[in-house]
N, C-alpha and C. Protein backbone atom coordinates (compact mmCIF):
# COMPACT_ATOMS: atom_id res chain seq x y z
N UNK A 1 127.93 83.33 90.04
CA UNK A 1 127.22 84.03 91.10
C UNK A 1 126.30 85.11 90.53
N UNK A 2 126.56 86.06 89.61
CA UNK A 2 125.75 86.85 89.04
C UNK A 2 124.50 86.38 88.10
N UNK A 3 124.84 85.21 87.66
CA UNK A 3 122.94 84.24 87.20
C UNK A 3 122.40 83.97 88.70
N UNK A 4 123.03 83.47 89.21
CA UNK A 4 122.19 83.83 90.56
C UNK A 4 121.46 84.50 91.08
N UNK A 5 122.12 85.87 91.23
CA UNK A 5 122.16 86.73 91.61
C UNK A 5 120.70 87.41 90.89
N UNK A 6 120.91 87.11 89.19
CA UNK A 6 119.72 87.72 88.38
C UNK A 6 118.71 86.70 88.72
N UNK A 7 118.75 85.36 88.96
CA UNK A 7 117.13 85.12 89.06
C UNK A 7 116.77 84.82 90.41
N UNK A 8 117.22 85.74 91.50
CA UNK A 8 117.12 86.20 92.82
C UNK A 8 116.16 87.37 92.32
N UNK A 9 116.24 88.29 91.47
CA UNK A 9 115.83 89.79 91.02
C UNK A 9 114.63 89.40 90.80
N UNK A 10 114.95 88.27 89.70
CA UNK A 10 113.60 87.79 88.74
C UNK A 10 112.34 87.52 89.92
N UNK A 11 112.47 86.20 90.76
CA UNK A 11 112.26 85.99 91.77
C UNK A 11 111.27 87.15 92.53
N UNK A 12 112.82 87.99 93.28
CA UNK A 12 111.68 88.98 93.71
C UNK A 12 110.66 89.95 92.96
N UNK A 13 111.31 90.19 91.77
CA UNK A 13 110.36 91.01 90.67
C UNK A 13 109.43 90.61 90.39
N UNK A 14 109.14 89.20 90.03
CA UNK A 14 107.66 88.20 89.99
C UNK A 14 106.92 88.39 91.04
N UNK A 15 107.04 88.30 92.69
CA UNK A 15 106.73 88.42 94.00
C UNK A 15 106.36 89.45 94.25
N UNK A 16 106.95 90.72 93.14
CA UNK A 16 105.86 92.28 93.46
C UNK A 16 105.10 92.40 92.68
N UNK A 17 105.15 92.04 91.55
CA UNK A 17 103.73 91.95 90.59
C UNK A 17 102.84 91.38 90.88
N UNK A 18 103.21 90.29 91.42
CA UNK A 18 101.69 89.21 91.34
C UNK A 18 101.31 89.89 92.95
N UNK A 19 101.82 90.13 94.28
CA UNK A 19 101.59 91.17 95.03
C UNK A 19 100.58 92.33 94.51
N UNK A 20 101.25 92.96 93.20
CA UNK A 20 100.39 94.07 92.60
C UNK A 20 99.06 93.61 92.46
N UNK A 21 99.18 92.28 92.31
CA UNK A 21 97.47 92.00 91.22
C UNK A 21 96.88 91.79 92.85
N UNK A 22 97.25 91.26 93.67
CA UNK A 22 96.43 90.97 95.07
C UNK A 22 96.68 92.04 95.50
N UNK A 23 96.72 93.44 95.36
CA UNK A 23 96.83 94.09 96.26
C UNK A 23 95.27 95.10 95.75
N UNK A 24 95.09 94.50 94.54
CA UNK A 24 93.45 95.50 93.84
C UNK A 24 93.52 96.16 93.81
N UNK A 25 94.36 96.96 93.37
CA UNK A 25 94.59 98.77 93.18
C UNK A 25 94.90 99.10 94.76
N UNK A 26 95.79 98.74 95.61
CA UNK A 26 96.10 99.45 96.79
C UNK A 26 94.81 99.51 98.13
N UNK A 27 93.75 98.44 97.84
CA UNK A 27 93.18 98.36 98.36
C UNK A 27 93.24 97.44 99.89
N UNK A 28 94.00 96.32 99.39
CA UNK A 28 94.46 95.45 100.47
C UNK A 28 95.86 95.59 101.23
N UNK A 29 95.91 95.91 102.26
CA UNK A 29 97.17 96.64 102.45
C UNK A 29 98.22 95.86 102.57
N UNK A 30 98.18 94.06 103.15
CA UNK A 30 99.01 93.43 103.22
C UNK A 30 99.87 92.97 101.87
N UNK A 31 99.17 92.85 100.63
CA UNK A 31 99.80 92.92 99.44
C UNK A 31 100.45 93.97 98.70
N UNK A 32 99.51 95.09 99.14
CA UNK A 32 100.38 96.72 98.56
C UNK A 32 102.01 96.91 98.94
N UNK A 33 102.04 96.51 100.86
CA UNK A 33 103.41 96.91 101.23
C UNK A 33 104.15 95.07 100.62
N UNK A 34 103.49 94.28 100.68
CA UNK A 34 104.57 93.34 100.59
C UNK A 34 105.23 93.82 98.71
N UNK A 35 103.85 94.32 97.60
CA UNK A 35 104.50 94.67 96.47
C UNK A 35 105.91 95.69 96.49
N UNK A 36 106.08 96.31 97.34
CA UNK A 36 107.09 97.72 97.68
C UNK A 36 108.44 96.88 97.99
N UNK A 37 107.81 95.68 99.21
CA UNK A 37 109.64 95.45 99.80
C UNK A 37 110.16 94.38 98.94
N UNK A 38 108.98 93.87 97.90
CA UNK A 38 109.65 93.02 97.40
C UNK A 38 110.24 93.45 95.74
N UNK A 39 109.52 94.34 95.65
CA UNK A 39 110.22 95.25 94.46
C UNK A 39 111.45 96.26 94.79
N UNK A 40 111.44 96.67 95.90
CA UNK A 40 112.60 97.66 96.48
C UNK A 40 113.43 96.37 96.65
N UNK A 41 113.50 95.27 97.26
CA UNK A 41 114.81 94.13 97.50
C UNK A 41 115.46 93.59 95.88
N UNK A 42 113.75 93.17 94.70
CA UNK A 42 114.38 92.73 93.58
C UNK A 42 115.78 93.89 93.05
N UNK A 43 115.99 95.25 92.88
CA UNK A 43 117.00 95.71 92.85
C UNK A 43 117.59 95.60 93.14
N UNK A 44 118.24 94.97 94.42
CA UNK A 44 119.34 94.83 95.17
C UNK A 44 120.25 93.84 94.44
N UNK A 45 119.98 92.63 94.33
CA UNK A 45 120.53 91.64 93.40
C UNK A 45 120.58 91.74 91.77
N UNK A 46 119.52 92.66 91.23
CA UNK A 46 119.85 93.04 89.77
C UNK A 46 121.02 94.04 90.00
N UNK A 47 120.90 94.75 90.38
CA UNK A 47 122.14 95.77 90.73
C UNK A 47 123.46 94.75 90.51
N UNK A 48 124.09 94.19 91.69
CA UNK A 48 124.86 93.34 91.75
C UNK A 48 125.14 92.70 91.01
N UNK A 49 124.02 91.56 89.87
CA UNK A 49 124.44 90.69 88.65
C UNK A 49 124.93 92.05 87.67
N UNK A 50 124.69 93.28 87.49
CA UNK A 50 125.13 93.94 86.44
C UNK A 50 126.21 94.46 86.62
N UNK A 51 126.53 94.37 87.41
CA UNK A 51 128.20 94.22 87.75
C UNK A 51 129.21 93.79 86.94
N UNK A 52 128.73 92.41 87.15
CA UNK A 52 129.37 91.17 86.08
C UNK A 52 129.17 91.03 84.29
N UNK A 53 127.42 91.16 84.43
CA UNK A 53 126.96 91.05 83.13
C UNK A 53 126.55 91.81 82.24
N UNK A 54 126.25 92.41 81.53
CA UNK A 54 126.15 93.17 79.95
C UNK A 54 125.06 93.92 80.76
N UNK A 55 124.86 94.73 80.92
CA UNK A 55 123.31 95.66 81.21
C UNK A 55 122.35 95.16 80.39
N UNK A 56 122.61 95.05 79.00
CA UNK A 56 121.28 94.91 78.09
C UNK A 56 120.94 93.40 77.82
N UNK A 57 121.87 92.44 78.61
CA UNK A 57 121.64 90.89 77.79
C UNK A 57 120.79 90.84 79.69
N UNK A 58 121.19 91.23 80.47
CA UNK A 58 120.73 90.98 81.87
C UNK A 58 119.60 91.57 82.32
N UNK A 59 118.88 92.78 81.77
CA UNK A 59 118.12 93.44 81.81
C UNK A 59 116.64 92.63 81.06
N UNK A 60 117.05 92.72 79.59
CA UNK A 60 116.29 91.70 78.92
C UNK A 60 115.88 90.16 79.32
N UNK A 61 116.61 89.66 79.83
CA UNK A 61 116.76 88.51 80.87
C UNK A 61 115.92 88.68 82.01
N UNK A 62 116.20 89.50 82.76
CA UNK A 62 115.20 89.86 83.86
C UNK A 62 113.81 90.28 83.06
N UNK A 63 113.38 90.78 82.89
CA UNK A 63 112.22 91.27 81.81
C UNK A 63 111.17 90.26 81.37
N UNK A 64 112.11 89.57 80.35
CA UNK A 64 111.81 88.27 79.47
C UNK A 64 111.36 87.58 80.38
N UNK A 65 111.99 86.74 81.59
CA UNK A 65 111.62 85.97 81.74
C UNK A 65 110.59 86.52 83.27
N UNK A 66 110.72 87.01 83.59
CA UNK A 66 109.91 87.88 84.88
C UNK A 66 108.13 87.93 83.97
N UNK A 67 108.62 88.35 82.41
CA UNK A 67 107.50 88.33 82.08
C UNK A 67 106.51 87.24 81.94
N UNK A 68 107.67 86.46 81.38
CA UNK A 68 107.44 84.23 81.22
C UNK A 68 106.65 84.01 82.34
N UNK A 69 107.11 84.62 83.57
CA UNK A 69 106.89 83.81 84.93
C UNK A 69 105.28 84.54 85.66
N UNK A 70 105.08 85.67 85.12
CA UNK A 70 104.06 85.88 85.88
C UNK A 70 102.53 86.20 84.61
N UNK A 71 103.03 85.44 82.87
CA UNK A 71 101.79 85.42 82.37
C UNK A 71 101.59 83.60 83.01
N UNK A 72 102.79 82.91 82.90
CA UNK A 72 101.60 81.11 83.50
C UNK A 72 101.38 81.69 85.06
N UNK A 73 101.77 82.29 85.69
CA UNK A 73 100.90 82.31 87.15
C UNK A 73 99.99 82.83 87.01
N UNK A 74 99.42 84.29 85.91
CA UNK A 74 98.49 84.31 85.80
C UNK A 74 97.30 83.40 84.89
N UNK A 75 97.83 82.81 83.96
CA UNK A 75 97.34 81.91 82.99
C UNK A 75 96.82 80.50 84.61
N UNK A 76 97.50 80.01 84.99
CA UNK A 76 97.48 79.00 86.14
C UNK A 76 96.73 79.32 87.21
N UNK A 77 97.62 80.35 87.60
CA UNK A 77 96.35 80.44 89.24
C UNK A 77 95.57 81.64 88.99
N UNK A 78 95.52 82.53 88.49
CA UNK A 78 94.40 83.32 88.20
C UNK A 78 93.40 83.40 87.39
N UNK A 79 93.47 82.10 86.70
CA UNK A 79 92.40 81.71 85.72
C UNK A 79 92.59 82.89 84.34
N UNK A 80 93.27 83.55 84.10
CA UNK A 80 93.69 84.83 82.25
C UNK A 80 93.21 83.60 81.44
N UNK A 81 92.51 84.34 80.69
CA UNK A 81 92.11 83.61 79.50
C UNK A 81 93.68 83.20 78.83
N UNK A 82 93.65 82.33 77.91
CA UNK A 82 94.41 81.74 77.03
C UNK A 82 94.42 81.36 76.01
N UNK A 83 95.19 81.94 75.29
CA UNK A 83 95.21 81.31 73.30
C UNK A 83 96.47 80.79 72.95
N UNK A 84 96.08 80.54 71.98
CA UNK A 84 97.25 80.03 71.29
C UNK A 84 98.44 81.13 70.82
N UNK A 85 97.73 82.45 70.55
CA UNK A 85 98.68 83.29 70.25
C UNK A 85 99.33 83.93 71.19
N UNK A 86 98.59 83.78 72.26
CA UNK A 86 99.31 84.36 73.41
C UNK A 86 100.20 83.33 74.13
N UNK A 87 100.09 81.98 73.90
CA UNK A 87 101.54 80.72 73.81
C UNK A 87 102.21 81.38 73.23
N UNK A 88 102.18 81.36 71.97
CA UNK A 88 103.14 81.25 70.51
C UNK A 88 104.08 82.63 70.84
N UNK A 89 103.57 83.58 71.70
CA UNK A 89 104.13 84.68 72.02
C UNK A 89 105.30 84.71 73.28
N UNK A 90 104.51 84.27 74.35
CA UNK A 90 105.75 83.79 75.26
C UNK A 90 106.30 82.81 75.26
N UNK A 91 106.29 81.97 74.36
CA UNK A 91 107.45 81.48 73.77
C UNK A 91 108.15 81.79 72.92
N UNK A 92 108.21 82.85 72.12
CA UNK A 92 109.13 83.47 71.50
C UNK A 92 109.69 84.32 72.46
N UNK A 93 109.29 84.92 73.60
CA UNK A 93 110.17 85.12 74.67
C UNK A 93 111.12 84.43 75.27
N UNK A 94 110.14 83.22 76.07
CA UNK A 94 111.07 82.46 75.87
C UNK A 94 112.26 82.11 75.12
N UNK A 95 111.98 81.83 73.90
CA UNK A 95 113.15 81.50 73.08
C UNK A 95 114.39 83.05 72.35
N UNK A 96 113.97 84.02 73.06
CA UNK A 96 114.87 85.05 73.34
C UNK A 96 115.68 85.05 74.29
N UNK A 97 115.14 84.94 75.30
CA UNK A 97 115.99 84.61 76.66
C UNK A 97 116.78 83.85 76.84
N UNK A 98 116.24 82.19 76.31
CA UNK A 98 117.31 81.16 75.74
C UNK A 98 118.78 81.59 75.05
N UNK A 99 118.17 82.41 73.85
CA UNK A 99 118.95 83.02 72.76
C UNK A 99 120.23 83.77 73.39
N UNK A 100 119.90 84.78 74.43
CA UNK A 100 120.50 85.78 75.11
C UNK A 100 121.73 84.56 76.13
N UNK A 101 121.18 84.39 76.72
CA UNK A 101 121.71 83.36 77.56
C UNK A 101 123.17 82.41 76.77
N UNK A 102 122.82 82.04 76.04
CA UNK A 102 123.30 80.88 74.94
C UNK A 102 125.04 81.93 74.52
N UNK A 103 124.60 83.60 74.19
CA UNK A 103 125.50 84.19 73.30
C UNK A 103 126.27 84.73 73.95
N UNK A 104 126.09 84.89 75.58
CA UNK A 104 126.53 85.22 76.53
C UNK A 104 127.59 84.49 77.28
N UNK A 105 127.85 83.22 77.21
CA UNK A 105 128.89 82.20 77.64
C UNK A 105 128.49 82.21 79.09
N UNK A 106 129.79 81.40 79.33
CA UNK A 106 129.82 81.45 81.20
C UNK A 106 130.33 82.46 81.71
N UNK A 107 130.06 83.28 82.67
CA UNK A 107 130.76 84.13 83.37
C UNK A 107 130.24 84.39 84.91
């Protein structure tokens, strides 16, 4: 329940950033407040998974991959330029998160 729980966080944490980028510096108001409730809710469920899980393997986890998730949405639907080093990079995130995950067992 608490991996759940964390990529419920992730989830909403992705949903206020990319919010952030449509909101143009606070210009558009329907993206500004949706960035707030959906960043004030992603806590609710990180809270809760850290309950269960390590602060620093769950934290990094949320992070890592929150980060994974909103450079391809921006790479994808916002057209961000793209290199190879900036692959080769979130995928070594990637393959941290993996890492974390892996040393962590079931719980």
């Amino acid at each position: 329940m608490a991996w759940a729980l964390l990529f419920l966080a992730i989830l909403l944490e992705v949903s206020g950033t990319i919010c952030m980028k449509l909101s143009q510096g606070f210009t558009r108001m329907l993206p500004t407040i949706l960035m707030f409730v959906f960043y004030g809710l992603g806590f609710i469920p990180l809270t809760l998974a850290i309950r269960v899980l390590d602060l620093s393997v769950a934290y990094a986890i949320w992070s890592g991959v929150g980060t994974a998730i909103v450079s391809v949405v921006g790479i994808t639907l916002l057209k961000e330029q793209v290199s190879p080093w900036k692959i080769l990079f979130l995928l070594m995130i990637v393959i941290g998160v993996v890492g974390l995950r892996l040393i962590t067992g079931q719980r």
